[in-house]
C-alpha atoms as a PDB file:
ATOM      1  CA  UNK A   1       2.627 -21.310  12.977  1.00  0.00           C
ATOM      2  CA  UNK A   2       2.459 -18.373  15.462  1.00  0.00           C
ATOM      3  CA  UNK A   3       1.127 -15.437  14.814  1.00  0.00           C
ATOM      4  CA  UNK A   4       4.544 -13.624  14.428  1.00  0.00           C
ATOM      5  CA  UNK A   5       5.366 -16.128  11.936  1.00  0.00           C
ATOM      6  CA  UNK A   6       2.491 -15.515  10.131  1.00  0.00           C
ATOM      7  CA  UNK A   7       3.212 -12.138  10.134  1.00  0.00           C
ATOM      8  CA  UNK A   8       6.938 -12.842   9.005  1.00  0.00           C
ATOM      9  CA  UNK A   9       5.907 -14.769   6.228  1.00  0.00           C
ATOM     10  CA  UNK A  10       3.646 -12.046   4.780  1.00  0.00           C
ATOM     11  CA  UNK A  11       5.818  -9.439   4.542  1.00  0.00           C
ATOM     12  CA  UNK A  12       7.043  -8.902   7.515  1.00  0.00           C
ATOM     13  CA  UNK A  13       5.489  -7.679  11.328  1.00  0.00           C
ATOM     14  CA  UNK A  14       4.102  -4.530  12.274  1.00  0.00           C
ATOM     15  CA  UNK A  15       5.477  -1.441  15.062  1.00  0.00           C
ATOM     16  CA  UNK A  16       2.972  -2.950  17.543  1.00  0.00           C
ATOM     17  CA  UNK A  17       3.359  -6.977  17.149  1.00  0.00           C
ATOM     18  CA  UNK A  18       7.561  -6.208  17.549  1.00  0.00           C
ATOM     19  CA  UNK A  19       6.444  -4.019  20.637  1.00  0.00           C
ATOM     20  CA  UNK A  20       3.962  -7.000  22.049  1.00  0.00           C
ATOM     21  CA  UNK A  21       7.060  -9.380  20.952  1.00  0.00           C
ATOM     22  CA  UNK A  22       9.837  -7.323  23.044  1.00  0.00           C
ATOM     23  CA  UNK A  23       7.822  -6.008  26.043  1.00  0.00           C
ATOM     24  CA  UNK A  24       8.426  -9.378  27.741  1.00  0.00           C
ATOM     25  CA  UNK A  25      12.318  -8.527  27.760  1.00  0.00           C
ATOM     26  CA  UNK A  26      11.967  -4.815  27.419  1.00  0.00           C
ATOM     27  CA  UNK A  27       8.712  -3.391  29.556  1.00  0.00           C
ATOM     28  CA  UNK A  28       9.722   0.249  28.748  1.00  0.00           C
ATOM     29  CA  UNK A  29       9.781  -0.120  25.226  1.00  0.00           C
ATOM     30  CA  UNK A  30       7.053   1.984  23.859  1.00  0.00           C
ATOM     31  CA  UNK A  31       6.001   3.093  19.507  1.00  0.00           C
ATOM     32  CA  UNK A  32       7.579   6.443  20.420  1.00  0.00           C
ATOM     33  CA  UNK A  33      10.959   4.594  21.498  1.00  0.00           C
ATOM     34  CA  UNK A  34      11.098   2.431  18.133  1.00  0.00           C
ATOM     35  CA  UNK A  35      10.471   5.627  16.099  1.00  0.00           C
ATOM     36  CA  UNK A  36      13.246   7.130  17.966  1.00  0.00           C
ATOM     37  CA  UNK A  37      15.450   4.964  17.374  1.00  0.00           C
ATOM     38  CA  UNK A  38      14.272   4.528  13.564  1.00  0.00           C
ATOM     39  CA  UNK A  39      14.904   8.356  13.442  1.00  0.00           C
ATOM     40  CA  UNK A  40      18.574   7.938  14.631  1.00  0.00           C
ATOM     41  CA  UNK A  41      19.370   5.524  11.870  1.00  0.00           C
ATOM     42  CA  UNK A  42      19.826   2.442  14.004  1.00  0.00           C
ATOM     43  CA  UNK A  43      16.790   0.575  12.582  1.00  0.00           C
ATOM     44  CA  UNK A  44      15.718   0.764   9.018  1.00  0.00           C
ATOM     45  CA  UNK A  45      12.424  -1.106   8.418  1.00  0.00           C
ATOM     46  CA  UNK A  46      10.612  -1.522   4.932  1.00  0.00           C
ATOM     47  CA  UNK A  47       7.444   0.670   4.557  1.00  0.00           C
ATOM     48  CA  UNK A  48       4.664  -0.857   2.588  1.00  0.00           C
ATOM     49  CA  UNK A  49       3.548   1.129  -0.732  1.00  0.00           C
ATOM     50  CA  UNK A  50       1.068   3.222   1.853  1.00  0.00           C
ATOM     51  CA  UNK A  51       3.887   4.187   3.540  1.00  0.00           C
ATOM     52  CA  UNK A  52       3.144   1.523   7.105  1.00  0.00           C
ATOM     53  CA  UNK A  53       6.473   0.173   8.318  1.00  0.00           C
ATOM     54  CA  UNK A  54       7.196  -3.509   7.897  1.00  0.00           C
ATOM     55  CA  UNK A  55       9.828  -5.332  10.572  1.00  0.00           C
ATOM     56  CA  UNK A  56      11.818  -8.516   9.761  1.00  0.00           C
ATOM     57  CA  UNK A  57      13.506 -11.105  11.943  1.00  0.00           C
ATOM     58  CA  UNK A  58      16.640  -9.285  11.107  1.00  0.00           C
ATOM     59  CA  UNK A  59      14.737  -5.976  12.200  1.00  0.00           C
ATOM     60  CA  UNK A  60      13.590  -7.250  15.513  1.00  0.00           C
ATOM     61  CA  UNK A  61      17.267  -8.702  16.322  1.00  0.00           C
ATOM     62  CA  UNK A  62      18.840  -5.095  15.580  1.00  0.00           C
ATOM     63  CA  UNK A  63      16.296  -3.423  17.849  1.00  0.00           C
ATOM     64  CA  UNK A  64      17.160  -6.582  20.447  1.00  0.00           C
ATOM     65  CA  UNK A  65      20.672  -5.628  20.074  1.00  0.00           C
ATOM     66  CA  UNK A  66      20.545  -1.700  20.561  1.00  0.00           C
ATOM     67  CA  UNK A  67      17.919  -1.767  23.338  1.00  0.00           C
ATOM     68  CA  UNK A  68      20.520  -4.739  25.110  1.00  0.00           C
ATOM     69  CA  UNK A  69      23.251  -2.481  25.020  1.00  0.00           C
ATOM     70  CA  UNK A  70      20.914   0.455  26.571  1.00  0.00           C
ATOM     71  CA  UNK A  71      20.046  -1.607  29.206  1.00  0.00           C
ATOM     72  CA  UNK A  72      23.078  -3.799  30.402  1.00  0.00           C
ATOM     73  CA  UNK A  73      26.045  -1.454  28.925  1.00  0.00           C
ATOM     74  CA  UNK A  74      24.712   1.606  29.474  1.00  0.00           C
ATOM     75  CA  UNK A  75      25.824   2.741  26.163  1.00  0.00           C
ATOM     76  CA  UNK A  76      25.123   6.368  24.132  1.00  0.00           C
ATOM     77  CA  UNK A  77      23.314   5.585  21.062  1.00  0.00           C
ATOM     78  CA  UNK A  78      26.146   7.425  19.496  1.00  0.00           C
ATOM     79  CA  UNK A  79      28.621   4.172  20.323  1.00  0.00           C
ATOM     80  CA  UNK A  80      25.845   1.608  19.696  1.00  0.00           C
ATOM     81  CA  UNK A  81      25.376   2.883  16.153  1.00  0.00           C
ATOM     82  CA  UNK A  82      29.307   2.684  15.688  1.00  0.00           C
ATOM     83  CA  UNK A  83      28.938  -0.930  16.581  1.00  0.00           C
ATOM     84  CA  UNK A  84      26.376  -1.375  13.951  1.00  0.00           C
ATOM     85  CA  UNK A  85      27.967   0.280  11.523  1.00  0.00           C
ATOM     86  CA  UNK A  86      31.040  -1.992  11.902  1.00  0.00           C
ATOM     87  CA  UNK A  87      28.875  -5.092  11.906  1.00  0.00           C
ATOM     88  CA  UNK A  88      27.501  -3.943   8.572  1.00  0.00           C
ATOM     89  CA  UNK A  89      30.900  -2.996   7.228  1.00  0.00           C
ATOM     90  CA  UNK A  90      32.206  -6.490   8.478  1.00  0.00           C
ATOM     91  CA  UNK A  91      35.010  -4.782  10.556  1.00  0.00           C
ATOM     92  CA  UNK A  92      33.128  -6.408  13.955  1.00  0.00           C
ATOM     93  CA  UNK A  93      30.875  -9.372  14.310  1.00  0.00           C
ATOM     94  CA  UNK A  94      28.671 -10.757  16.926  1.00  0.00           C
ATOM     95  CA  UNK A  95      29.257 -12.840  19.328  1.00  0.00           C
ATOM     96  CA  UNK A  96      27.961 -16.375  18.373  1.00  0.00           C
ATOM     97  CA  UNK A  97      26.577 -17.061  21.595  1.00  0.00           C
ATOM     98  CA  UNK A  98      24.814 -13.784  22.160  1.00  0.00           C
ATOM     99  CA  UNK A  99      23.501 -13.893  18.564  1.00  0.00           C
ATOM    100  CA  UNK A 100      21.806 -16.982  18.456  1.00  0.00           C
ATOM    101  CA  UNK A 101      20.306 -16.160  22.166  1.00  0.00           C
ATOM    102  CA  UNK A 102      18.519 -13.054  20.060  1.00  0.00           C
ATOM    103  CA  UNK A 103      17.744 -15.041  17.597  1.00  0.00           C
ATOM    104  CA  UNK A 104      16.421 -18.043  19.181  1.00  0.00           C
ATOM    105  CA  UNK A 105      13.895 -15.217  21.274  1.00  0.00           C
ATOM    106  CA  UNK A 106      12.888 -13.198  18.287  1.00  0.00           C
ATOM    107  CA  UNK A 107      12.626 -15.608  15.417  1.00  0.00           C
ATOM    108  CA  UNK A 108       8.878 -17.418  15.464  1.00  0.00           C
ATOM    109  CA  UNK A 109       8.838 -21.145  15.866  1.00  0.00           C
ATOM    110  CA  UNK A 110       9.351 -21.982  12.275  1.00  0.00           C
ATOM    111  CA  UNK A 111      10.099 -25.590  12.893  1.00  0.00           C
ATOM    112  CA  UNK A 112      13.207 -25.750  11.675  1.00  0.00           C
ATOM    113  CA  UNK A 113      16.854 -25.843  13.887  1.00  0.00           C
ATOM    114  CA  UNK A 114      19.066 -23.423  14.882  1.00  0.00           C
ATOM    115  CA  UNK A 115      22.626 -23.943  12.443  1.00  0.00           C
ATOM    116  CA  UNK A 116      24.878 -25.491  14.957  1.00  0.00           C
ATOM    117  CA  UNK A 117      28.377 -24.930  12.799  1.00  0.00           C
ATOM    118  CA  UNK A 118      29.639 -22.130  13.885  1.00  0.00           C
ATOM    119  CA  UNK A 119      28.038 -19.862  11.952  1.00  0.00           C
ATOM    120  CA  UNK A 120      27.758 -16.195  13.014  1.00  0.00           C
ATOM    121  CA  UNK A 121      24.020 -14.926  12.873  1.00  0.00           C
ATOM    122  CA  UNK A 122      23.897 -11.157  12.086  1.00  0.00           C
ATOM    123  CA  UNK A 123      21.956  -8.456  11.463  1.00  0.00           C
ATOM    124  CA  UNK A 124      21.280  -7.890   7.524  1.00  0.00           C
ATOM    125  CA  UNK A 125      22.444  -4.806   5.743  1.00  0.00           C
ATOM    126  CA  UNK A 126      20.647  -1.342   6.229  1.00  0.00           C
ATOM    127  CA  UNK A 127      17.799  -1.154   3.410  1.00  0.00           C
ATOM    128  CA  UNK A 128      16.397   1.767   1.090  1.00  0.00           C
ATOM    129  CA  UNK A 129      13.194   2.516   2.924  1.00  0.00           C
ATOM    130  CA  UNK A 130      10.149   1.985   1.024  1.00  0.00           C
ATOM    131  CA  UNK A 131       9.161   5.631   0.884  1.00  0.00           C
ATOM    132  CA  UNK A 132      11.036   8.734   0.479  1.00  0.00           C
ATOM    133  CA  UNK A 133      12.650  10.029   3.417  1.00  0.00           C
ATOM    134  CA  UNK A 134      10.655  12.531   5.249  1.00  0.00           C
ATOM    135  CA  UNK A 135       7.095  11.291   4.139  1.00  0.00           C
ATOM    136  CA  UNK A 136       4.991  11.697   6.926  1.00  0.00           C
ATOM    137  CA  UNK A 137       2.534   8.148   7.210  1.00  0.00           C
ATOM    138  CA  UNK A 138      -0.068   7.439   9.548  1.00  0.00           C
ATOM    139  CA  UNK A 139       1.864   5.118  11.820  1.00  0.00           C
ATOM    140  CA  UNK A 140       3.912   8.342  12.839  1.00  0.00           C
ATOM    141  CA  UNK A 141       0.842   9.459  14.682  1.00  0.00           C
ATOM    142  CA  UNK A 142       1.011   6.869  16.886  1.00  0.00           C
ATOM    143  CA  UNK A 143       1.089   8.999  19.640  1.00  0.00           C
ATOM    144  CA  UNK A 144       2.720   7.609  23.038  1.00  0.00           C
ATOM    145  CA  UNK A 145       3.791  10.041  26.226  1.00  0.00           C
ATOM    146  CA  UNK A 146       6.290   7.364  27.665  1.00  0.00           C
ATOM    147  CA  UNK A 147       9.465   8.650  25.969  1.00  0.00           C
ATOM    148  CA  UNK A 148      10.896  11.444  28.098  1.00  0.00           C
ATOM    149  CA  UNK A 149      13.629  13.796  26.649  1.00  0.00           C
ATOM    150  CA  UNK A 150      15.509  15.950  28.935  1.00  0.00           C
ATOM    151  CA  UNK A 151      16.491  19.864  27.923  1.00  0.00           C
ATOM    152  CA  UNK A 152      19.878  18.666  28.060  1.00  0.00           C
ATOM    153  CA  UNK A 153      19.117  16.109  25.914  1.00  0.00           C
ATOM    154  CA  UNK A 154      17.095  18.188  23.704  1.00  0.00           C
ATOM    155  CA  UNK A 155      19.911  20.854  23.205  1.00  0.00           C
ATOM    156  CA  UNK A 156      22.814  18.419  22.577  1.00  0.00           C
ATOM    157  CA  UNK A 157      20.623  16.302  19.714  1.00  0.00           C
ATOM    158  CA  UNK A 158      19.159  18.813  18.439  1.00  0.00           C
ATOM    159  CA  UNK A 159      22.464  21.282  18.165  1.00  0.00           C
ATOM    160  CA  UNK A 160      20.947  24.527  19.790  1.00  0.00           C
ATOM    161  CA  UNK A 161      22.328  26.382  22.861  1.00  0.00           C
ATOM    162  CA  UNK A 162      19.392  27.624  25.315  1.00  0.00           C
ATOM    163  CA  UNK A 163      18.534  31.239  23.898  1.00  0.00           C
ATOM    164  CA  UNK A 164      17.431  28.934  20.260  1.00  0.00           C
ATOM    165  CA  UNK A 165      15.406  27.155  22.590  1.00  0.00           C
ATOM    166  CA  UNK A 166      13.936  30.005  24.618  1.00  0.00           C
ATOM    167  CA  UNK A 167      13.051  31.347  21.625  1.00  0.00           C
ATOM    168  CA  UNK A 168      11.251  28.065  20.552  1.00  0.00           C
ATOM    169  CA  UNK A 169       9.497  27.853  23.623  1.00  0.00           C
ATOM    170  CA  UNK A 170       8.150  31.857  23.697  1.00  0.00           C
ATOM    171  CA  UNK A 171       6.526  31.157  19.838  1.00  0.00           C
ATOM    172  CA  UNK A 172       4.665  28.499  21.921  1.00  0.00           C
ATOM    173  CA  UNK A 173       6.393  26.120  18.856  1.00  0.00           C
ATOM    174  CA  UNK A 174       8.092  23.573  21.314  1.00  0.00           C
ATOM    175  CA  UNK A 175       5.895  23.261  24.682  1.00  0.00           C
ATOM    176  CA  UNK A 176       7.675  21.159  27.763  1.00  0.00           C
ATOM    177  CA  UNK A 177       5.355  18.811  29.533  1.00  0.00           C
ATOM    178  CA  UNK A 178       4.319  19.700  33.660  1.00  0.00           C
ATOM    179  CA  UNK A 179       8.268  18.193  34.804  1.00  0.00           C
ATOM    180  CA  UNK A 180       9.960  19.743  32.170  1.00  0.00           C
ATOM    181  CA  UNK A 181      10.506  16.970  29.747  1.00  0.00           C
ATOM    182  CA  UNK A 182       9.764  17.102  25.791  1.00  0.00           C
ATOM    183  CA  UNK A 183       8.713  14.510  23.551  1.00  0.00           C
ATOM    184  CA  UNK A 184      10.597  13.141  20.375  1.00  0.00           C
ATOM    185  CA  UNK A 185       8.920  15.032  18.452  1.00  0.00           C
ATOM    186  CA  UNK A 186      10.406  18.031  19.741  1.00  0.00           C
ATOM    187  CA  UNK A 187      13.890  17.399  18.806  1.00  0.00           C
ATOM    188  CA  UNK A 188      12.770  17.271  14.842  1.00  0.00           C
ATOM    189  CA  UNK A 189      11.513  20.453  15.709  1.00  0.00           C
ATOM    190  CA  UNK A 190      14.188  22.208  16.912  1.00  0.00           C
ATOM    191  CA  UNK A 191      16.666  20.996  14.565  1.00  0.00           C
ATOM    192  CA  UNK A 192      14.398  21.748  11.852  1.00  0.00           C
ATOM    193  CA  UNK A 193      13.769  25.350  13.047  1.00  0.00           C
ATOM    194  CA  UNK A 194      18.129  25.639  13.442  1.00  0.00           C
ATOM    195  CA  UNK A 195      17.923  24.873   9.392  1.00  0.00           C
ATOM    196  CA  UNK A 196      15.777  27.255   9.204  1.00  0.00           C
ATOM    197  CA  UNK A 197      17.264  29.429  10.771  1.00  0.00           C
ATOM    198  CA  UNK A 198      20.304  29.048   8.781  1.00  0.00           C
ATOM    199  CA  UNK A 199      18.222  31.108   6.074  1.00  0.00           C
ATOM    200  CA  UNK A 200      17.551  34.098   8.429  1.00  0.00           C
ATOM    201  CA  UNK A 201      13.997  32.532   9.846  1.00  0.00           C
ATOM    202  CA  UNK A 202      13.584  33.172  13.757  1.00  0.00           C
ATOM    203  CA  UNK A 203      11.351  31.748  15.416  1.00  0.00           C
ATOM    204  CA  UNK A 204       8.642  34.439  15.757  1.00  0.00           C
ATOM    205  CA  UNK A 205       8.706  33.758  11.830  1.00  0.00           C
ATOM    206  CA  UNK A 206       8.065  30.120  12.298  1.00  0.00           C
ATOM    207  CA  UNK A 207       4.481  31.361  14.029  1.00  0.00           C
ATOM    208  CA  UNK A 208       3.013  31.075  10.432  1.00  0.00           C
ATOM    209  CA  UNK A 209       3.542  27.356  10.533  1.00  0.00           C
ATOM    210  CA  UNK A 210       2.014  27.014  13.501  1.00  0.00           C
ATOM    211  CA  UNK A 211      -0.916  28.557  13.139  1.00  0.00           C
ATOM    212  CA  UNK A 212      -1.461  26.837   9.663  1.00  0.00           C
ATOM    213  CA  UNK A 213      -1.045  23.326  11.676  1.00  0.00           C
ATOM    214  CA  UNK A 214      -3.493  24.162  14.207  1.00  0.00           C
ATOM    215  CA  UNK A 215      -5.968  24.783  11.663  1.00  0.00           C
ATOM    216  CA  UNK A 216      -5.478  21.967   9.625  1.00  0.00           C
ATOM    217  CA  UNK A 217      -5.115  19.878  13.504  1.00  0.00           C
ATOM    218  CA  UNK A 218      -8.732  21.631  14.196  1.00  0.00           C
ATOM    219  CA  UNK A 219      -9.812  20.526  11.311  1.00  0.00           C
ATOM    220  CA  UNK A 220      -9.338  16.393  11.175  1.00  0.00           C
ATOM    221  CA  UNK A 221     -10.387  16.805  14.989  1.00  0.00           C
ATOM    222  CA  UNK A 222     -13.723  18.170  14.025  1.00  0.00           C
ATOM    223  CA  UNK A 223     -14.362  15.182  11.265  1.00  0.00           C
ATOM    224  CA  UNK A 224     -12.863  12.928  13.855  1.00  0.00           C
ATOM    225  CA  UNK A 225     -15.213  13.974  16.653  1.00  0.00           C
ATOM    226  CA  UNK A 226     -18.913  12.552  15.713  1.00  0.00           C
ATOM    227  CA  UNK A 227     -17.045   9.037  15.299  1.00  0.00           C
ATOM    228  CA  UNK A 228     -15.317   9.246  18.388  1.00  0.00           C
ATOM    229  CA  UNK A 229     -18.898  10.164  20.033  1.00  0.00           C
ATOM    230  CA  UNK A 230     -20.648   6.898  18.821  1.00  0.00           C
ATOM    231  CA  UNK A 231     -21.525   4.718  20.911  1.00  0.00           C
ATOM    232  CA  UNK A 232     -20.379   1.619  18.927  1.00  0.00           C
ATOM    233  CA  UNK A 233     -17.698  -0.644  20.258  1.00  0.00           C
ATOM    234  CA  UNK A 234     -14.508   0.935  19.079  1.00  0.00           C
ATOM    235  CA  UNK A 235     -15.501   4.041  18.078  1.00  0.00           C
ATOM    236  CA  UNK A 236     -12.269   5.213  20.447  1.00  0.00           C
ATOM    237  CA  UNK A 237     -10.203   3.507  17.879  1.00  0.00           C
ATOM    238  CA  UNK A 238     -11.426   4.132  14.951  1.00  0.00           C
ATOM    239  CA  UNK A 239     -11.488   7.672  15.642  1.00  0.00           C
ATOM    240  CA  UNK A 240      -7.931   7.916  16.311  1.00  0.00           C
ATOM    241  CA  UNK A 241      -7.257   5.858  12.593  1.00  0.00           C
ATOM    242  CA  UNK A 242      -9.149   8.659  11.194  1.00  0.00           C
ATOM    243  CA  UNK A 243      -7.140  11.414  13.089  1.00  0.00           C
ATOM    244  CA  UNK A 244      -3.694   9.334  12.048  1.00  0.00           C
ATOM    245  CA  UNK A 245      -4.750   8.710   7.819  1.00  0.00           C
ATOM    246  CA  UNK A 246      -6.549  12.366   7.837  1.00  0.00           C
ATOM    247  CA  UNK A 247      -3.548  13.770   9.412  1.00  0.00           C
ATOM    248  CA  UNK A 248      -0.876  11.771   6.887  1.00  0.00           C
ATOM    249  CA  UNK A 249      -2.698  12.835   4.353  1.00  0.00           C
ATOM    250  CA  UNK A 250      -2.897  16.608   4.750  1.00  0.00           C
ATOM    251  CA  UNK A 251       0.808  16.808   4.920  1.00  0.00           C
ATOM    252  CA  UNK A 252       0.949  15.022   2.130  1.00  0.00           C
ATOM    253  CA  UNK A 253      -1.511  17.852   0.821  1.00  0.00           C
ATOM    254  CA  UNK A 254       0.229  20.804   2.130  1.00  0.00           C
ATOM    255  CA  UNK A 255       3.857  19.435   0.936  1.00  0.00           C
ATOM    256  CA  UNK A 256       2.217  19.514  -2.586  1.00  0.00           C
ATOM    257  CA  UNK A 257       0.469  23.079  -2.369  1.00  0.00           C
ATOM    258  CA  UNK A 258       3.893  24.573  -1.259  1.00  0.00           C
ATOM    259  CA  UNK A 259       5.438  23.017  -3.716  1.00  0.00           C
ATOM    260  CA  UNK A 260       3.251  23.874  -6.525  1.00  0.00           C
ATOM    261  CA  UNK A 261       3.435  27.861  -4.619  1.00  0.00           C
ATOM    262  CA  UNK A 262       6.961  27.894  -4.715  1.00  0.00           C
ATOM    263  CA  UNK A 263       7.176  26.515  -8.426  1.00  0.00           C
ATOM    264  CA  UNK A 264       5.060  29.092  -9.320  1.00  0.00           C
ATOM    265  CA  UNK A 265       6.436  31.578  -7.674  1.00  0.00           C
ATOM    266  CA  UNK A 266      10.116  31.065  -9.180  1.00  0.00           C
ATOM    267  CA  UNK A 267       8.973  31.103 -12.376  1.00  0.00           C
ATOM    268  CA  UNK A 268       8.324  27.588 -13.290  1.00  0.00           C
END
């Protein structure tokens, strides 16, 4: 059994065994790029109770399918989620051919034959995710520099206009890289900040949060450091895990404290 079968059979694969298993077909493909598209609703892996995500066969063939149509179609992900939607629905299938093709490259060697009777192989139905929606985990500090979002881009998926993202930019909240380009992350920013805003909060008001995560980022760095100093084999590594579960964790931290504030606060 290979080890993606292995994987498979224990609950499914990890973000970085599907990257090593779609690199060959897809070099650009990156963590960020999965997360991405996880973030648009086109993929919708398990998490495991500590909140790690968990792909399956039918996981991998989705992402085969959207990052296919990216390529050779030159499709908006706007389109390509249509498609998948109708799949789902069972207004659209597959194309027999093309399915089994995925299948045959994602699947592990389990040993056993392709069907050969005509039957359509499609993705399964969208799934509840294992966590609540918005819980930050460690794998979503996973950082990676290779996805590259333009300030057109930026503006149209986040639904600002220019001045919103001036504004951003000035409050030092949303910072483009040296050719102008932002990272993923940016876009949850912005259209986070334009709810926000929706409740009278500019963005010189949103200063408060940012200040507040550079204390709490100063702070995991600083336990972080002396590991990433040792001289051990790995210490690279392991300092980053402790950056990633120290940083999940004091979200999870400060989600509770404002909570408990704002309880308090109204009353309750």
């Amino acid at each position: 059994m290979t080890g993606a079968a292995q994987q498979w059979a224990h609950g499914g694969m990890s973000i970085g065994s599907v990257l090593d298993l779609l690199r060959p077909d897809f070099p650009d493909i990156t963590i960020s790029k999965i997360r991405f598209l996880e973030a648009e609703g086109l993929i919708r892996p398990e998490r495991t109770p500590s909140g790690y995500r968990r792909f399956s066969v039918a996981d991998c063939e989705r992402l085969r399918f959207v990052l296919t149509a990216q390529r050779d179609q030159y499709l908006p992900l706007k389109v390509i989620k249509e498609q998948l939607e109708a799949i789902d629905s069972g207004a659209a299938t597959l194309g027999v051919r093309e399915a089994r093709a995925r299948a045959r490259t994602a699947r592990p060697d389990t040993g056993r034959a392709e069907p050969d009777d005509g039957t359509e192989v499609l993705p399964r139905p969208p799934r509840r995710l294992g966590v609540p929606p918005g819980r930050v985990t460690p794998d979503d500090f996973e950082f990676d520099h290779q996805i590259r979002v333009t300030r057109a881009d930026l503006l149209d998926r986040a639904g600002i206009d220019e001045t919103f993202l001036n504004d951003l930019i000035r409050a030092n909240l949303i910072t483009p890289g040296p050719a102008g380009f932002f990272d993923a992350d940016a876009v949850t920013l912005a259209a986070t900040a334009k709810a926000m805003a929706e409740f009278g909060l500019e963005a010189r008001h949103l200063r408060a949060f940012k200040l507040a995560a550079d204390r709490e980022a100063a702070l995991v760095a600083q336990i972080a450091a002396p590991i990433a100093k040792s001289r051990d084999a790995g210490a690279r590594a392991r300092a980053e895990e402790t950056v990633r579960e120290l940083a999940a964790l004091s979200l999870t931290l400060h989600a509770s404290l404002v909570k408990a504030s704002v309880r308090n606060s109204l009353g309750g």
